[in-house]
Protein backbone atom coordinates (compact mmCIF):
# COMPACT_ATOMS: atom_id res chain seq x y z
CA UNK A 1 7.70 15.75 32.09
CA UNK A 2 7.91 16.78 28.64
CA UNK A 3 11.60 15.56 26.98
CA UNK A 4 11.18 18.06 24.32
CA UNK A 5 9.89 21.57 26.28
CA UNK A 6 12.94 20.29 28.30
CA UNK A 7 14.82 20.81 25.32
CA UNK A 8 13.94 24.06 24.30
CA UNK A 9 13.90 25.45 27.36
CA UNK A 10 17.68 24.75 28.31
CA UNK A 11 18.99 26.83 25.82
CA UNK A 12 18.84 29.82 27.87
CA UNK A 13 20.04 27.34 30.65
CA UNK A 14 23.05 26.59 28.58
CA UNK A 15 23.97 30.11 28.55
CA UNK A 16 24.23 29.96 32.58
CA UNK A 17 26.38 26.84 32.44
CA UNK A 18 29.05 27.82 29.55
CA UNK A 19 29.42 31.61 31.24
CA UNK A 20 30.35 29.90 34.23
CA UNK A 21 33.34 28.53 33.03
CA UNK A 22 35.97 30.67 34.01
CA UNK A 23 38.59 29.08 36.18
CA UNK A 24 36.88 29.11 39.73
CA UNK A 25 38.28 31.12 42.47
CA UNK A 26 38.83 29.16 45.77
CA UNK A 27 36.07 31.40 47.43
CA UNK A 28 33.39 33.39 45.00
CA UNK A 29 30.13 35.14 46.23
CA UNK A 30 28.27 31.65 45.53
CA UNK A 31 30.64 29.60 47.17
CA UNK A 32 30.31 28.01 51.06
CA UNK A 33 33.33 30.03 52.56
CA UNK A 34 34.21 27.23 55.04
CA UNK A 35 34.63 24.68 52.02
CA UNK A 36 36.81 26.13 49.25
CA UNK A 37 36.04 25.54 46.07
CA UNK A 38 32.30 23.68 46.63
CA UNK A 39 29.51 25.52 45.05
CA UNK A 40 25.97 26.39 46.09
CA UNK A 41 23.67 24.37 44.38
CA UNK A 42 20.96 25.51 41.74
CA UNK A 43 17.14 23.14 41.56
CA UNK A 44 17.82 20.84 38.54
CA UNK A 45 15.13 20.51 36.02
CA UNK A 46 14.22 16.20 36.06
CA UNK A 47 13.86 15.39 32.11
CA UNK A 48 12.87 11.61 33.13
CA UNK A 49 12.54 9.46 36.21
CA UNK A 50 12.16 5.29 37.11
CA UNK A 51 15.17 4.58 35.19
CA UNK A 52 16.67 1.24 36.51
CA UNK A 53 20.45 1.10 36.95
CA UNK A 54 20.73 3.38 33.77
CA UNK A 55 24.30 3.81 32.67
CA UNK A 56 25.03 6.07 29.64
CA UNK A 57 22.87 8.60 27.80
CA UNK A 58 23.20 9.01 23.54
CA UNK A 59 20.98 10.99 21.40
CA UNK A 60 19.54 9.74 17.94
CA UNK A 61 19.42 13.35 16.31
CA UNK A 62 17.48 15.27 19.17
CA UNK A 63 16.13 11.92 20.30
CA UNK A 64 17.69 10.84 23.96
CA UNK A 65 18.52 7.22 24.27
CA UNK A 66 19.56 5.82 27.78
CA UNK A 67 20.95 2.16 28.14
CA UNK A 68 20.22 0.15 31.55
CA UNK A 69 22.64 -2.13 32.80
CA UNK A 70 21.20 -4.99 34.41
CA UNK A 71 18.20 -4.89 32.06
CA UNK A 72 20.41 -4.93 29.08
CA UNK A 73 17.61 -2.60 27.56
CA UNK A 74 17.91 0.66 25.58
CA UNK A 75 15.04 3.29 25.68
CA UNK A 76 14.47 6.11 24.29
CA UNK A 77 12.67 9.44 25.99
CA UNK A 78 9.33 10.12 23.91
CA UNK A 79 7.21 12.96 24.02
CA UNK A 80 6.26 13.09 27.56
CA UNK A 81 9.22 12.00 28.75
CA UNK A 82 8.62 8.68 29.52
CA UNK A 83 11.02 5.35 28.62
CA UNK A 84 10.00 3.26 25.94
CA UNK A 85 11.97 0.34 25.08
CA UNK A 86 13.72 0.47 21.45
CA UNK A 87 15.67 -2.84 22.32
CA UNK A 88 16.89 -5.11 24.63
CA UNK A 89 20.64 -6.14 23.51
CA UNK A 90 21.29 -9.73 22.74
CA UNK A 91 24.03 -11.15 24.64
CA UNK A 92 24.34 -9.07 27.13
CA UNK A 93 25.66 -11.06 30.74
CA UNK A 94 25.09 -8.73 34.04
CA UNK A 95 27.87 -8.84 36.61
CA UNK A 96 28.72 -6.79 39.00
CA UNK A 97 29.66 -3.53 37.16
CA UNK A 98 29.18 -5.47 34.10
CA UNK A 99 26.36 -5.39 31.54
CA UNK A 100 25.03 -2.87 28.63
CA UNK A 101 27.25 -0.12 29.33
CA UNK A 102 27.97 2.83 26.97
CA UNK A 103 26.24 3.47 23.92
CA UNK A 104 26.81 5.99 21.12
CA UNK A 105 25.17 7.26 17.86
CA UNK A 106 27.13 7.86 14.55
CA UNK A 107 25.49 7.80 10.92
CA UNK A 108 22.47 5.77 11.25
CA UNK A 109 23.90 3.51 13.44
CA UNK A 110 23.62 2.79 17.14
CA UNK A 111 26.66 1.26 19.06
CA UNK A 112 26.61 -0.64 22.50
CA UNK A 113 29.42 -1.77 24.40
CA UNK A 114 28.79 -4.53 26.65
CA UNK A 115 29.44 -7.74 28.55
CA UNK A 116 28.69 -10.88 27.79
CA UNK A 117 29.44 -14.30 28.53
CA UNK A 118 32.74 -14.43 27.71
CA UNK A 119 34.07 -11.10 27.23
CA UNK A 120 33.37 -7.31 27.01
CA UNK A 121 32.54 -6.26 23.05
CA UNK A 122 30.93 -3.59 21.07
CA UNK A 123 28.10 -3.90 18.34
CA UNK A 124 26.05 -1.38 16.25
CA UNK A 125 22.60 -1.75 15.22
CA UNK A 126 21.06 0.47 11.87
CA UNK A 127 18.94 3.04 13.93
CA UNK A 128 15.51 4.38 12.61
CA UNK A 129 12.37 6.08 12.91
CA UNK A 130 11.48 9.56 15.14
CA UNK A 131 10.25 10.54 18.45
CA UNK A 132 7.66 7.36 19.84
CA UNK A 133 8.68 4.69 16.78
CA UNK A 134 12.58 4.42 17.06
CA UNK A 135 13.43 0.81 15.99
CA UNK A 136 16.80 -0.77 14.62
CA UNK A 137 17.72 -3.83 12.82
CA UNK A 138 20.32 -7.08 13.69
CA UNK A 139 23.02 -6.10 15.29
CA UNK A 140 26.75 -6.62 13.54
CA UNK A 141 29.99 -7.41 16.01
CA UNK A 142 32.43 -4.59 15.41
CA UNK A 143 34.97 -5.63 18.48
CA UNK A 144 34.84 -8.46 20.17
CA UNK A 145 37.54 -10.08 23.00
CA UNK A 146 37.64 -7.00 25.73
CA UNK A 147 38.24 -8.91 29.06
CA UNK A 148 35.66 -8.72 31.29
CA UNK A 149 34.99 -9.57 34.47
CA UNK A 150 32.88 -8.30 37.62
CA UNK A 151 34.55 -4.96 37.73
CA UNK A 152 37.33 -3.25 36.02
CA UNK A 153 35.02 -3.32 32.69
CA UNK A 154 35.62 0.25 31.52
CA UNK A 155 32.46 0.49 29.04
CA UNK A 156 32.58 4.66 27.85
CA UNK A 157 32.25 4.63 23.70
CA UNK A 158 32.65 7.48 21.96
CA UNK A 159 33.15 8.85 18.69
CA UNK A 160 35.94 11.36 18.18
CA UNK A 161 36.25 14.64 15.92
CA UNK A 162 38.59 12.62 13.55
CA UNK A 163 35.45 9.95 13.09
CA UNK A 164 36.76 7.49 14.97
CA UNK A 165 35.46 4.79 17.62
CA UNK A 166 37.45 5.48 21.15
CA UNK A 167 36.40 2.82 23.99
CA UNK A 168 37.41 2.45 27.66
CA UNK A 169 38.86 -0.93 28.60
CA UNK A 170 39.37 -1.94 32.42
CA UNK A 171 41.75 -4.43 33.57
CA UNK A 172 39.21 -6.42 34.42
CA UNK A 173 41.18 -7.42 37.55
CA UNK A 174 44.24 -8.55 35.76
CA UNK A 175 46.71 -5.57 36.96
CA UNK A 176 49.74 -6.51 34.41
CA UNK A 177 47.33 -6.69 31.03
CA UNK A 178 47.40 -2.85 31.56
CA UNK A 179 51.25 -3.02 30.47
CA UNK A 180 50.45 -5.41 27.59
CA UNK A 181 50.84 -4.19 24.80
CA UNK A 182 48.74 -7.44 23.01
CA UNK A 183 45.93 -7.42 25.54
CA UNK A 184 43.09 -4.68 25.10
CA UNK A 185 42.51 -4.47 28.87
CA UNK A 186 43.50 -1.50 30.78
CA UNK A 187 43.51 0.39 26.84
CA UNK A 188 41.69 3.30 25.64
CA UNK A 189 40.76 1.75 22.00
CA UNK A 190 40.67 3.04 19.21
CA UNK A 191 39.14 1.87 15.67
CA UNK A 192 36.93 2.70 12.88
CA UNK A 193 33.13 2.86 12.46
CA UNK A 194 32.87 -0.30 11.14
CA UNK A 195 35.55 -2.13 13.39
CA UNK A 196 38.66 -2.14 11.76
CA UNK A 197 42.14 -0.79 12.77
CA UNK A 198 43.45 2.79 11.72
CA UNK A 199 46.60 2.63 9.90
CA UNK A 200 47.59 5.78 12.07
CA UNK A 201 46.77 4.17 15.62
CA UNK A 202 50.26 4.20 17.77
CA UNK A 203 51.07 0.50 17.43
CA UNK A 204 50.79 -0.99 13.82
CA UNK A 205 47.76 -3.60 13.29
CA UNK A 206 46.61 -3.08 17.02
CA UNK A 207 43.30 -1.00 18.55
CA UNK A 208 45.30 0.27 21.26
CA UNK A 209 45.69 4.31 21.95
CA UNK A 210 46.45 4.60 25.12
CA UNK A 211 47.57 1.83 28.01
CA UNK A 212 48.55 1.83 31.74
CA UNK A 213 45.22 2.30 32.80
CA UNK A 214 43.32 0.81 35.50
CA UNK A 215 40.04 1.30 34.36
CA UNK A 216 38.97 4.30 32.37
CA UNK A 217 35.87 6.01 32.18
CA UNK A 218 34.69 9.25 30.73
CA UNK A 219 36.25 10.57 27.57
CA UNK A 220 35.72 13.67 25.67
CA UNK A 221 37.37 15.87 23.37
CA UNK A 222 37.50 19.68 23.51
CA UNK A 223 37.30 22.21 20.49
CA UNK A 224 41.14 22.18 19.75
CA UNK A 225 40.58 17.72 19.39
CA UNK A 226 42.71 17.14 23.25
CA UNK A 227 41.07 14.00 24.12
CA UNK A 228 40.43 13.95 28.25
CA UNK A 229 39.37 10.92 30.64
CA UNK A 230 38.54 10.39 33.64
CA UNK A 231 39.61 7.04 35.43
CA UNK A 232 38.98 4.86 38.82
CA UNK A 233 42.11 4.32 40.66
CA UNK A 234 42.75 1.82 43.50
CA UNK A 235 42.93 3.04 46.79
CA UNK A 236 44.56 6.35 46.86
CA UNK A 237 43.90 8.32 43.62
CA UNK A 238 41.23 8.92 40.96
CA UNK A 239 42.68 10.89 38.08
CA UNK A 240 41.76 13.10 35.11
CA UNK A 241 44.37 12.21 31.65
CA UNK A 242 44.79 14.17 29.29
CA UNK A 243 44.98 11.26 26.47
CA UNK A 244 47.98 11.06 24.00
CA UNK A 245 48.48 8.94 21.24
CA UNK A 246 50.62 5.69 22.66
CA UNK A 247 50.71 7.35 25.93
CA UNK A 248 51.65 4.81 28.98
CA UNK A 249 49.39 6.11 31.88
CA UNK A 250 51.38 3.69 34.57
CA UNK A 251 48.93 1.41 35.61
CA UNK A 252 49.58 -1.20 37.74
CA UNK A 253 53.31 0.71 38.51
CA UNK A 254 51.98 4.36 39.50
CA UNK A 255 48.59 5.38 40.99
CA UNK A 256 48.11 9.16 40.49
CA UNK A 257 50.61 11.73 39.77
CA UNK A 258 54.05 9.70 40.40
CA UNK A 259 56.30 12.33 38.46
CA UNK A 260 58.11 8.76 36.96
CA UNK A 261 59.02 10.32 33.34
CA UNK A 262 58.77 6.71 31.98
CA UNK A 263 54.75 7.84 32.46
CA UNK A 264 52.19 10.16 32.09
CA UNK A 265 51.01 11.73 35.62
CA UNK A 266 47.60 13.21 35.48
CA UNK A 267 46.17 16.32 35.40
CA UNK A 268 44.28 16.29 38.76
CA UNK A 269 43.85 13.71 41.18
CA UNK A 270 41.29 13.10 43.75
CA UNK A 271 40.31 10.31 46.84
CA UNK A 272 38.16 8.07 45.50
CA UNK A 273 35.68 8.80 48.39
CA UNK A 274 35.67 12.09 47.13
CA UNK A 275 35.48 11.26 43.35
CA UNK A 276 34.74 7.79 41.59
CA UNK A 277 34.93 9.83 38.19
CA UNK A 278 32.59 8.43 35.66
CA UNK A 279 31.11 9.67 32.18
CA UNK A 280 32.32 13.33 31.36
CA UNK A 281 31.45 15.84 28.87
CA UNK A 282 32.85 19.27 27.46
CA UNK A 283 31.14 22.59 27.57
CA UNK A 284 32.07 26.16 27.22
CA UNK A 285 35.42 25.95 27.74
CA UNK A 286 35.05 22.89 30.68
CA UNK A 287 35.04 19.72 31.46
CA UNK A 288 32.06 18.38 33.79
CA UNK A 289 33.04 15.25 35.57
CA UNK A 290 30.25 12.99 36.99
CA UNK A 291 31.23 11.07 39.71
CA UNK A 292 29.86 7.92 41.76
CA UNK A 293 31.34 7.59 45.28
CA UNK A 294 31.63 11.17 45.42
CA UNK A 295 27.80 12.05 44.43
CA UNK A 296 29.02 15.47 42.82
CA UNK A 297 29.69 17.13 39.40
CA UNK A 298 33.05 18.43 38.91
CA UNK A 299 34.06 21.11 36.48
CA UNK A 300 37.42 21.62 35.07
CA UNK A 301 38.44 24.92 33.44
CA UNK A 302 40.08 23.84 30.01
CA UNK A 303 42.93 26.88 30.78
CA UNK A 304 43.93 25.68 34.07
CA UNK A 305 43.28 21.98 34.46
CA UNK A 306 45.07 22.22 37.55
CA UNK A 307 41.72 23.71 39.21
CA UNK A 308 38.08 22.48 40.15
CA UNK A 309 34.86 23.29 41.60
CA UNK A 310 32.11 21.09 42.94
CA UNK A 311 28.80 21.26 42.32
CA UNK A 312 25.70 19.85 44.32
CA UNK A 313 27.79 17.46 46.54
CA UNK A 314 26.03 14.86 48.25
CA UNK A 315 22.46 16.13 46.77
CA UNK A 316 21.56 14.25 44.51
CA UNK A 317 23.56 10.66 44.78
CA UNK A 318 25.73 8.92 42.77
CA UNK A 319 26.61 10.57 39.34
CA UNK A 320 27.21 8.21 36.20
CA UNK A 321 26.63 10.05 32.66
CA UNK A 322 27.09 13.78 32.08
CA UNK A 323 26.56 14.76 28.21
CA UNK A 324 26.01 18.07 26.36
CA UNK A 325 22.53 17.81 24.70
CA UNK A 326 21.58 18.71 20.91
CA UNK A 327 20.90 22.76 22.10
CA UNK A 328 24.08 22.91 24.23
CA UNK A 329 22.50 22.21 27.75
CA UNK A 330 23.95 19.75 30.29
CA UNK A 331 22.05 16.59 31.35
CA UNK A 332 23.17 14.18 34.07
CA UNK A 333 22.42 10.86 34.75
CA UNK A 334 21.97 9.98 38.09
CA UNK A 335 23.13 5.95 39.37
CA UNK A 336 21.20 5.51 42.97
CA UNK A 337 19.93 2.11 41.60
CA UNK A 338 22.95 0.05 41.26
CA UNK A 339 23.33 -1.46 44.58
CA UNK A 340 25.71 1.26 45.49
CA UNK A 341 23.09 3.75 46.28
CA UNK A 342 20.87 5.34 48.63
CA UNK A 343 17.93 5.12 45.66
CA UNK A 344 15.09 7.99 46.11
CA UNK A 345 11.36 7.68 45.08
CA UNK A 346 12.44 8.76 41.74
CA UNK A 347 15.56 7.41 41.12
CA UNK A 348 17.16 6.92 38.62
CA UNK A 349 16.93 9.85 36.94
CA UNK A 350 18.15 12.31 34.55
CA UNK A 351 18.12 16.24 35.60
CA UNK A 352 19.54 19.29 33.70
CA UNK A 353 21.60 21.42 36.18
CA UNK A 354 22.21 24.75 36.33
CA UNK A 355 25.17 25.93 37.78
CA UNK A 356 23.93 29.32 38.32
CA UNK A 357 27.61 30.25 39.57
């Protein structure tokens, strides 16, 4: 499959999936009457296939870059959309859910957040070269000291539209860090390019943004800068935040909307068998929510977050990634490979869907 006729042919694509972004009706033309709100499903377009436990998907200009977990590698797509390796991260510790989690790209520089032996961290790399020859140099510590352990790692990185480093943190098992206010685990984090603490983060001299969380996931931004995530809960509810500045989310107190003023309830809330929310993504006045456990893509309209439809349930697996590509279109990164999954003959993959609603 060719990465870059992919590319240039989802930009009518794109078109399909921003239109479609009016709040949902419980029952449309498109939509299986006996299940409200689930959508028919359109054929996705595969961009790559044979990825192994792949967990977050970056682009180097219009160059996609995928990290694996397990392998601690980083590929990019070439030409015919095949993986070629671009580096395999030094440090990196499998376990569990950890490993080489999210990566990002800002200004010549690529960023990985991952576990290691003694901790979670993040590091950036100088990032060169085009299509077929992308290299990078030594990598350079930029946070260090995230607890890790073999879940509850968090991992998302991402940069925001004021130009600074956000990071999901998990509570790595340790329910009360989430409420401590000197521990980064259960955060969303917050810090510059290059590491350092904003003087206008919520707590003076600290990387926290956000706390009370059990361990965060997706995070995006829409066109107005409202930061959203997505976030595993416990037993009884998954949840979608919107993300304020020294917010306290609850975590280990409250699970899901509580209506406790001391916190912030969610948005929406969902079963975990039903959800498992993982890497989201903005587009055309959504949000697209990929989710694990619940092998579907959610979208969100922005004016009623309240509301949801599904897409593709239980077609193709378990859902990690979800990013808007250079020309707009969606791509979604399939997890079937994890240990979790039901992997197919070409798992993992990414796909480009349609929503054709």
């Amino acid at each position: 499959m060719n990465a870059r006729a992919v590319l240039g042919a989802a930009a009518a694509v794109a078109v399909l999936v921003l239109a479609s972004c009016a709040p949902q009706s419980d029952v449309s033309p498109d939509t299986d009457a006996a299940t409200p709100g689930v959508a028919s499903a359109g054929a996705p377009t595969a961009v790559a296939d044979g990825l192994d436990v792949p967990w977050s998907v970056a682009f180097f200009d219009d160059i996609p870059l995928v990290s694996e977990r397990d392998t601690a590698r980083i590929v990019e797509l070439d030409d015919t959309g095949a993986a070629r390796e671009v580096v395999v991260v030094p440090g990196v510790q499998p376990s569990g859910e950890g490993g080489l989690l999210g990566i990002a790209v800002r200004d010549d520089h690529l960023y990985a957040y991952f576990t290691s032996v003694d901790d979670n961290r993040i590091v950036r790399f100088p990032i060169e070269g085009g299509s077929g020859s992308v290299s990078v140099g030594d990598p350079e510590t930029v946070l260090d000291g995230i607890p890790s352990a073999g879940n509850h790692n968090g991992g998302r990185i991402a940069f925001g539209p004021d130009g600074m480093l956000y990071a999901t943190a998990g509570d790595a098992g340790d329910r009360p860090s989430a409420q401590d206010l000197d521990s980064l685990g259960g955060k969303i984090l917050r810090m510059t390019p290059d590491g350092d603490t904003p003087a206008d983060n919520p707590f003076p001299g600290s990387y926290v943004y956000s706390y009370g969380h059990r361990n965060p996931q997706g995070i995006a931004w829409d066109a107005d800068g409202t930061m959203y995530a997505s976030e595993f809960g416990q037993d009884t509810w998954d949840e979608l935040n919107v993300i304020e500045a020294g917010g306290d989310y609850g975590w280990p107190e409250v699970e899901g909307i509580a209506e406790d003023e001391r916190y912030i309830d969610p948005v929406q809330q969902w079963q975990p068998a039903e959800a498992s929310p993982s890497g989201i993504a903005v587009a055309g006045g959504c949000i697209f929510i990929a989710n694990l456990r619940g092998e579907r893509l959610r979208q969100v309209p922005l004016d009623d977050l309240t509301a949801s439809t599904e897409l593709w349930t239980g077609e193709y697996g378990r859902l990690r990634d979800v990013v808007v590509a250079p020309d707009d279109a969606l791509w979604v990164l399939t997890n079937n490979t994890d240990g979790r999954g039901s992997p197919g003959l070409d798992d993992d993959r990414i796909v480009r869907f349609d929503p054709a609603l």
